[in-house]
N, C-alpha and C. Protein backbone atom coordinates (compact mmCIF):
# COMPACT_ATOMS: atom_id res chain seq x y z
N UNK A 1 0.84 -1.18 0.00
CA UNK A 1 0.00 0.00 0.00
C UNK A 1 0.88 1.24 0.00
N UNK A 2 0.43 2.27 -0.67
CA UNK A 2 1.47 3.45 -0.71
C UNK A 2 0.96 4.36 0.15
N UNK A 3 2.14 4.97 1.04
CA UNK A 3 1.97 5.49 2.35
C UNK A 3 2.61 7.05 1.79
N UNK A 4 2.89 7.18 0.63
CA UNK A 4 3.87 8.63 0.17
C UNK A 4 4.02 8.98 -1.24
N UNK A 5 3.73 9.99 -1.31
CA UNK A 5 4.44 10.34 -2.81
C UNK A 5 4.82 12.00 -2.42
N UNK A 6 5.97 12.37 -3.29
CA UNK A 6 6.25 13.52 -3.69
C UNK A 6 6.89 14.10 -5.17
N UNK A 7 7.28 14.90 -5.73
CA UNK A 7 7.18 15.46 -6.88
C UNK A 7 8.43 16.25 -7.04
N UNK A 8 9.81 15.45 -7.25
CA UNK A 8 10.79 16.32 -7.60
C UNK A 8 11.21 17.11 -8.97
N UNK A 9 11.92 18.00 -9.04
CA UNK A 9 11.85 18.76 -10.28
C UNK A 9 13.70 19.67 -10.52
N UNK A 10 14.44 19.53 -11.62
CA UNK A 10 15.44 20.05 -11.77
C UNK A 10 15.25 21.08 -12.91
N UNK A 11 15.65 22.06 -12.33
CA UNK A 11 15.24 23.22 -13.58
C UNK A 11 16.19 24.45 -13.79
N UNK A 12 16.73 24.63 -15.01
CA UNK A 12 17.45 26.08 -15.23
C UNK A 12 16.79 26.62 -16.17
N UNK A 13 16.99 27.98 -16.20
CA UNK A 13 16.32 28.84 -16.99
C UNK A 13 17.37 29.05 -18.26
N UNK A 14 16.56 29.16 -19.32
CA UNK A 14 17.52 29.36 -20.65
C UNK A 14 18.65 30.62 -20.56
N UNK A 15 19.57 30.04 -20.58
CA UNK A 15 20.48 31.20 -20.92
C UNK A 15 21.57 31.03 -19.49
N UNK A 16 20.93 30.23 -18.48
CA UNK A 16 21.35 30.49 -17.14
C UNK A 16 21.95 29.58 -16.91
N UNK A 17 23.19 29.48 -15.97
CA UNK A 17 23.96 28.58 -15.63
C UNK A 17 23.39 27.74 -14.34
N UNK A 18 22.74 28.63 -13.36
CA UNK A 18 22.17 28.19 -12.59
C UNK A 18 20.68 27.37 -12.37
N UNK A 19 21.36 26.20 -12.33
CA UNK A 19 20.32 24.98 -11.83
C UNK A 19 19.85 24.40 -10.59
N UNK A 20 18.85 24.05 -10.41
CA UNK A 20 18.37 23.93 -8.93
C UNK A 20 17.42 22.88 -9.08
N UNK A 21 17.13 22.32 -7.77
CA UNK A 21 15.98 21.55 -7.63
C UNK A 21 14.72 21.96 -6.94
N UNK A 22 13.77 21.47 -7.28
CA UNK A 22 12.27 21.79 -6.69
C UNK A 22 11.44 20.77 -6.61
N UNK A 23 11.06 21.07 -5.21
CA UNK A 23 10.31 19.67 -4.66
C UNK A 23 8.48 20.10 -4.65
N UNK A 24 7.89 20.04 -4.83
CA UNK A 24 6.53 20.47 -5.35
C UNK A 24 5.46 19.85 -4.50
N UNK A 25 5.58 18.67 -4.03
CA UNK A 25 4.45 18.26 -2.97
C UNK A 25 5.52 17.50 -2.22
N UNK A 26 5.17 17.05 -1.01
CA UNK A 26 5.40 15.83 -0.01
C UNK A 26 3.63 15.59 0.60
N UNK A 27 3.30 14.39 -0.06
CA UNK A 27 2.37 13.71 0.78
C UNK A 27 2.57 12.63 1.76
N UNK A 28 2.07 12.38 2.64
CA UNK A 28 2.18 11.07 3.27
C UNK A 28 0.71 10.88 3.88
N UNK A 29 0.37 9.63 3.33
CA UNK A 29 -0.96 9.10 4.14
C UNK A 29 -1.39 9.40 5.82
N UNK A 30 -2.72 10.20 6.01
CA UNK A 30 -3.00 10.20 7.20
C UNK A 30 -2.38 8.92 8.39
N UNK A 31 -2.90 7.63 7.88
CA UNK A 31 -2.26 7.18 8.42
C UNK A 31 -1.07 6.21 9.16
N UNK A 32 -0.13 7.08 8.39
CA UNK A 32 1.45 6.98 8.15
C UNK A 32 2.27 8.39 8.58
N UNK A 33 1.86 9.18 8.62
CA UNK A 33 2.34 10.56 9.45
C UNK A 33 3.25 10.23 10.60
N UNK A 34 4.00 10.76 10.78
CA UNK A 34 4.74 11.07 12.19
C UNK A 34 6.11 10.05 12.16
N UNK A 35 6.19 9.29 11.10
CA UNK A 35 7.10 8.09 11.22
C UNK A 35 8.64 8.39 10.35
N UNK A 36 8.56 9.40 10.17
CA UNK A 36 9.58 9.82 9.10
C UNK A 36 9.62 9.45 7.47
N UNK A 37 8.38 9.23 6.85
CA UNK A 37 8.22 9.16 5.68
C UNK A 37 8.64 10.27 4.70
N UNK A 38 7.53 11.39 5.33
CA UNK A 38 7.91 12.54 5.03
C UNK A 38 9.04 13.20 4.91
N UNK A 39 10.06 12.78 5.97
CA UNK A 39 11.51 13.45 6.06
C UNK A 39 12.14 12.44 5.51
N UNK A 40 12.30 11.02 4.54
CA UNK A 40 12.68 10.32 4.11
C UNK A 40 12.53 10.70 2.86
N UNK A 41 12.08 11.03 2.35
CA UNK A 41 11.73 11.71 0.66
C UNK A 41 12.04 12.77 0.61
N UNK A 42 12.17 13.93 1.53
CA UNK A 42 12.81 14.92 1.43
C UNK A 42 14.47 15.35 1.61
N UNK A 43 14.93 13.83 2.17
CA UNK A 43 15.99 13.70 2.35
C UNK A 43 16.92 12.78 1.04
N UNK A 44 15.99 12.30 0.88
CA UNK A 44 15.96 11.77 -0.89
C UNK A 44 16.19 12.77 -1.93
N UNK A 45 14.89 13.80 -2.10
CA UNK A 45 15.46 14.39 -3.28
C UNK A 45 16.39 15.43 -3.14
N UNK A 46 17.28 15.93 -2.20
CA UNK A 46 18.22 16.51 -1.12
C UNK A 46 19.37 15.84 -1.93
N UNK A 47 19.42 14.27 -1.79
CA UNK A 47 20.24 13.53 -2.23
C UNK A 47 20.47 13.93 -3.62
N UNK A 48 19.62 13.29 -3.76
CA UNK A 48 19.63 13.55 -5.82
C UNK A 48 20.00 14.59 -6.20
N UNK A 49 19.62 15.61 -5.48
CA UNK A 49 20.05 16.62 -6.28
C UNK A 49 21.20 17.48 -6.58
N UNK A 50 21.98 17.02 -4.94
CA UNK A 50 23.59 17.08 -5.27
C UNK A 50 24.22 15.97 -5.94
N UNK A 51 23.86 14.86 -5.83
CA UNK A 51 24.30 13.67 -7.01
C UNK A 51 24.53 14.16 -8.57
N UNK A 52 23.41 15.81 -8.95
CA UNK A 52 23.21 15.44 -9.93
C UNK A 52 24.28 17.16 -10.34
N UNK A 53 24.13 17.59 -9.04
CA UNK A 53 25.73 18.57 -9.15
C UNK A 53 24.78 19.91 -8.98
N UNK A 54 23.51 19.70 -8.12
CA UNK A 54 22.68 21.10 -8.23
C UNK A 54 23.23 21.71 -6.77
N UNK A 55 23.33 22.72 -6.60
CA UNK A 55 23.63 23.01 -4.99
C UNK A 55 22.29 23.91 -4.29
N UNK A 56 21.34 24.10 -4.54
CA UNK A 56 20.23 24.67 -3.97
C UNK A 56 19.06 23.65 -4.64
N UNK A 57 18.33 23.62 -3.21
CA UNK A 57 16.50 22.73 -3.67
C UNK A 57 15.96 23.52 -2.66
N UNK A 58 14.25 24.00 -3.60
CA UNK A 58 13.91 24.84 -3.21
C UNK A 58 12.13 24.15 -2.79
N UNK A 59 11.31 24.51 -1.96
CA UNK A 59 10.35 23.71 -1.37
C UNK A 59 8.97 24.86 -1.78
N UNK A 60 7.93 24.36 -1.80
CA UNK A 60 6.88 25.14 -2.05
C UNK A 60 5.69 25.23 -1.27
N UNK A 61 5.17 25.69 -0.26
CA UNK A 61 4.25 25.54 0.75
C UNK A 61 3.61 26.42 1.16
N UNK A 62 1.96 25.95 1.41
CA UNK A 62 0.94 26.72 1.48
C UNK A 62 1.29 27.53 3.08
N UNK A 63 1.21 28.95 3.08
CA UNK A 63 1.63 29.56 4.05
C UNK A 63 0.41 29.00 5.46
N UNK A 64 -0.42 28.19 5.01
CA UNK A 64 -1.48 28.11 6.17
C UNK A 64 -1.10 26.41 6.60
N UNK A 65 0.03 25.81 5.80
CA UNK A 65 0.19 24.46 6.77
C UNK A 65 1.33 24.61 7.40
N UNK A 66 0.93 24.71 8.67
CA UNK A 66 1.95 24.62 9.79
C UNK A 66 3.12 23.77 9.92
N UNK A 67 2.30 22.55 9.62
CA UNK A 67 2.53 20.62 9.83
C UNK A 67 3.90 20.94 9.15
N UNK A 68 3.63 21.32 7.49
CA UNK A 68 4.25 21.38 6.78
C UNK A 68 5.62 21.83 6.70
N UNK A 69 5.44 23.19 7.11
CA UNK A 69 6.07 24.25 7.67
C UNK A 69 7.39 23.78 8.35
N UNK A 70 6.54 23.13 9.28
CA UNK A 70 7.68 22.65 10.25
C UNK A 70 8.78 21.40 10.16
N UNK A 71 8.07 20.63 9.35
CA UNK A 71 8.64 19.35 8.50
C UNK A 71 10.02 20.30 7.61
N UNK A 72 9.53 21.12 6.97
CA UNK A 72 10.94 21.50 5.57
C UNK A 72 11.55 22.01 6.83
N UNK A 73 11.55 22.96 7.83
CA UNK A 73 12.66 23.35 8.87
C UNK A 73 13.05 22.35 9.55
N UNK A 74 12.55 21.49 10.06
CA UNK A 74 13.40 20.66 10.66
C UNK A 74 14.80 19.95 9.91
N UNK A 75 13.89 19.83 8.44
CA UNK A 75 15.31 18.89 7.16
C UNK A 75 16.30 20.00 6.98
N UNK A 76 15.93 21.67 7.30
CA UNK A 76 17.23 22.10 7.17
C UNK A 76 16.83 23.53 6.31
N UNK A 77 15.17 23.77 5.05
CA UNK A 77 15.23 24.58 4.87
C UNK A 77 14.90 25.75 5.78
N UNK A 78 14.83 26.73 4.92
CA UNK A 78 14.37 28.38 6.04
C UNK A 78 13.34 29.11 4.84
């Protein structure tokens, strides 16, 4: 049964040297929360994306989820 999905993304703009990653959702099933799923996929595409020689990943979140909020600060963003 799938307890997670999220939505990674590598992107430069034409002309630009600078490439980055973007992570677009982290879901995890109600009930599967709290177990580190969430911070397991975010620590994943973290991975990948210096694997792939990007040095910034950038996260996207609704200013009204807290949950959320607090999940990307804990892995490290601001």
């Amino acid at each position: 049964e799938q307890v997670g999905a999220s939505m990674y993304m590598s992107s430069s703009k034409s002309g630009c040297s600078h490439r980055y990653g973007y992570v677009a959702n982290v879901c995890v099933a109600k009930f599967a929360r709290r177990q580190g799923i969430g911070s397991n996929m975010l620590q994943l595409a973290i991975e990948i994306a210096k694997s792939c020689g990007l040095k910034d990943v950038f996260v996207h979140v609704n200013m009204n989820n807290n949950v959320a909020q607090q999940l990307y600060k804990n892995i490290g963003f601001q």
